[in-house]
Protein backbone atom coordinates (compact mmCIF):
# COMPACT_ATOMS: atom_id res chain seq x y z
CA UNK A 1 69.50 107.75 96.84
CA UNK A 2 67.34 105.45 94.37
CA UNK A 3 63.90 104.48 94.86
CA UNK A 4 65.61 100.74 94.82
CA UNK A 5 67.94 101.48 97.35
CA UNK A 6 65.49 103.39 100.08
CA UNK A 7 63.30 100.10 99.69
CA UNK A 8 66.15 98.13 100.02
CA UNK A 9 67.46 99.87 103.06
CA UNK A 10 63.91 100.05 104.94
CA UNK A 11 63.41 95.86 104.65
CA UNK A 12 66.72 95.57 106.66
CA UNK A 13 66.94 96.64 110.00
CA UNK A 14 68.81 100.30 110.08
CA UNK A 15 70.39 102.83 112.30
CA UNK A 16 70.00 106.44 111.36
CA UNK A 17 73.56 108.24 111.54
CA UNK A 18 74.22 111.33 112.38
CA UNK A 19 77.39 112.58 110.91
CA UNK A 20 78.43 116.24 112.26
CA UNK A 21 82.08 117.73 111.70
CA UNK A 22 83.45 121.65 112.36
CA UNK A 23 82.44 124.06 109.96
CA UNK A 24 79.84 121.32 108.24
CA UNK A 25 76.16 120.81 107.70
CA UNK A 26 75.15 117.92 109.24
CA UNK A 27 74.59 114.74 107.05
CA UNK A 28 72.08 111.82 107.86
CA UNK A 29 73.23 108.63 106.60
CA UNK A 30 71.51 104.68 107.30
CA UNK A 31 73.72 101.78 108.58
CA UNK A 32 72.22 98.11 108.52
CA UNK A 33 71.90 96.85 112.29
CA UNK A 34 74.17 94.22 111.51
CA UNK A 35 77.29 96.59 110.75
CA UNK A 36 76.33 98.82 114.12
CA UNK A 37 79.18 96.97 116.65
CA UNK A 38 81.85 97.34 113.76
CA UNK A 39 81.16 101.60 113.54
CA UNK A 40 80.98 101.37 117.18
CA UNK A 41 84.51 99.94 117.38
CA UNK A 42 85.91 102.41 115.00
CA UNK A 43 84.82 105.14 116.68
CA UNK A 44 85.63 104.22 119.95
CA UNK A 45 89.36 103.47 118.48
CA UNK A 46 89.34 106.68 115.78
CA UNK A 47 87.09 108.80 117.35
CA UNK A 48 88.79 111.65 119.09
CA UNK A 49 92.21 111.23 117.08
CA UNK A 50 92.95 114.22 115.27
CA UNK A 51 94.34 113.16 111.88
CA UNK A 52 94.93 109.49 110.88
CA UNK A 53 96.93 108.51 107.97
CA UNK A 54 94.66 107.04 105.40
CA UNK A 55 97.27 103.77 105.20
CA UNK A 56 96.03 102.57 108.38
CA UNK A 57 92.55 102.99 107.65
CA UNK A 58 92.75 101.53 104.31
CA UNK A 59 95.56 98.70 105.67
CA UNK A 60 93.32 95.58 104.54
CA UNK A 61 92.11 97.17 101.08
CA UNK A 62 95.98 98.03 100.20
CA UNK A 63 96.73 94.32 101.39
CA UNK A 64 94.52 93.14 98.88
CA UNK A 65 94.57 95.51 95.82
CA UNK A 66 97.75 97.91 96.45
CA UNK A 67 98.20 101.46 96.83
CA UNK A 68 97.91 101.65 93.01
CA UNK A 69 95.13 99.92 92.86
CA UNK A 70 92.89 101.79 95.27
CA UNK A 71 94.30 105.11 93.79
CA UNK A 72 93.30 104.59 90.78
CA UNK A 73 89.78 102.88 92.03
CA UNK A 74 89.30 106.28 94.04
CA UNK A 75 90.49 108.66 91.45
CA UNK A 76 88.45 107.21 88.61
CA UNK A 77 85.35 107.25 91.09
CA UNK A 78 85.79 111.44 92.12
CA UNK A 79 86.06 111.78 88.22
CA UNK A 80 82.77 110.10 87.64
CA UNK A 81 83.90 107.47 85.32
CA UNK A 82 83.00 103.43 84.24
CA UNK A 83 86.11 101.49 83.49
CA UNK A 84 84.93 101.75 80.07
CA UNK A 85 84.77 105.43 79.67
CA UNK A 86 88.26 105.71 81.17
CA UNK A 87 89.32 103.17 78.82
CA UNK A 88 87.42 104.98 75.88
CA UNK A 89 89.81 108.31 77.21
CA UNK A 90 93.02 106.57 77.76
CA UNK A 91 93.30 103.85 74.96
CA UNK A 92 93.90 101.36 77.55
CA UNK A 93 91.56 98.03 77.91
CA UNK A 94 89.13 98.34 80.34
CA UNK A 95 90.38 94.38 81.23
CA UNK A 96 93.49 95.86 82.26
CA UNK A 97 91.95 99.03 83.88
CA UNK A 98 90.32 96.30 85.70
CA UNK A 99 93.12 94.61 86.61
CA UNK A 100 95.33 97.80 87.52
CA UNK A 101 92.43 98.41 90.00
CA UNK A 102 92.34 94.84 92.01
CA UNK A 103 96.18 94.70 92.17
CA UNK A 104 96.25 92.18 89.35
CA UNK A 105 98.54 94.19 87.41
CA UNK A 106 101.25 96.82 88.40
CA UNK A 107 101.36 100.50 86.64
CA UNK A 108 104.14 101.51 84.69
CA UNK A 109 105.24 105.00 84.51
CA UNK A 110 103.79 105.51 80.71
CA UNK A 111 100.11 104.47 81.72
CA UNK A 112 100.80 106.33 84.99
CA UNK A 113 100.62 109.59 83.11
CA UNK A 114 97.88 108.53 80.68
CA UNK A 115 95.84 108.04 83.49
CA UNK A 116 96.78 110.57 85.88
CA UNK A 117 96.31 113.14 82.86
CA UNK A 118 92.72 111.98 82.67
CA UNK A 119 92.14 111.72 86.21
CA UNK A 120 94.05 114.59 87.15
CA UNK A 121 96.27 113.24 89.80
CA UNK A 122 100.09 113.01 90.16
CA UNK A 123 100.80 109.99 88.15
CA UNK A 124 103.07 108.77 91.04
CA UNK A 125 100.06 107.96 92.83
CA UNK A 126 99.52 104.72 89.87
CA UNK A 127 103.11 103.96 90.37
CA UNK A 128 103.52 103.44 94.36
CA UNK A 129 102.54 99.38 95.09
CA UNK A 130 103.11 98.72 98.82
């Protein structure tokens, strides 16, 4: 975490998380006060379920920027990349990178595969917009 963001994070009122799973170390993690009731809720609804699909979890994000979108968000992320260094890989504007990723514009099947070969996904991932 940054310098900038530890003296962000201590001028707001936080919670201290404690985040423990099976066969993990535990991780610490802050939440502002403010978002306490809304983890709260989640838990109390998600908590002791054993496996939920990541649709329902992400059901307002795909509402607002697609399957596709958030895909390609997430898999561009876990790669480590800007919008502009994808674009500098793939050829393709980092505009329309931009726009892929807010559900602006859909993903055909050829910039699919130029992606997913970068990103090293199945390109039918870029190509499912629900």
């Amino acid at each position: 975490m940054s310098v900038h963001m530890k003296a962000r994070l201590t001028k707001q009122a936080t919670c201290k998380v404690v985040i423990e799973m099976p066969g993990k170390a535990k991780k610490f993690t802050f939440v502002p006060a403010k978002h306490l009731q809304k983890l709260e809720d989640f838990l109390e609804k998600y908590g002791e379920s054993e496996s939920i699909p990541w649709e329902e979890l992400a059901k307002d994000q795909i509402a607002k920027y697609k399957k596709s979108g958030l895909a390609l968000r997430g898999a561009r992320y876990r790669e480590g990349l800007s919008q502009k260094e994808l674009s500098k890989r793939t050829g393709i504007s980092q505009e329309n990178i931009s726009k892929m990723e807010n559900g602006h514009r859909t993903i055909g099947e050829k910039v699919a595969k130029k992606l997913a070969n970068i990103l090293r996904i199945d390109f039918k991932l870029l190509t499912a917009n629900s």
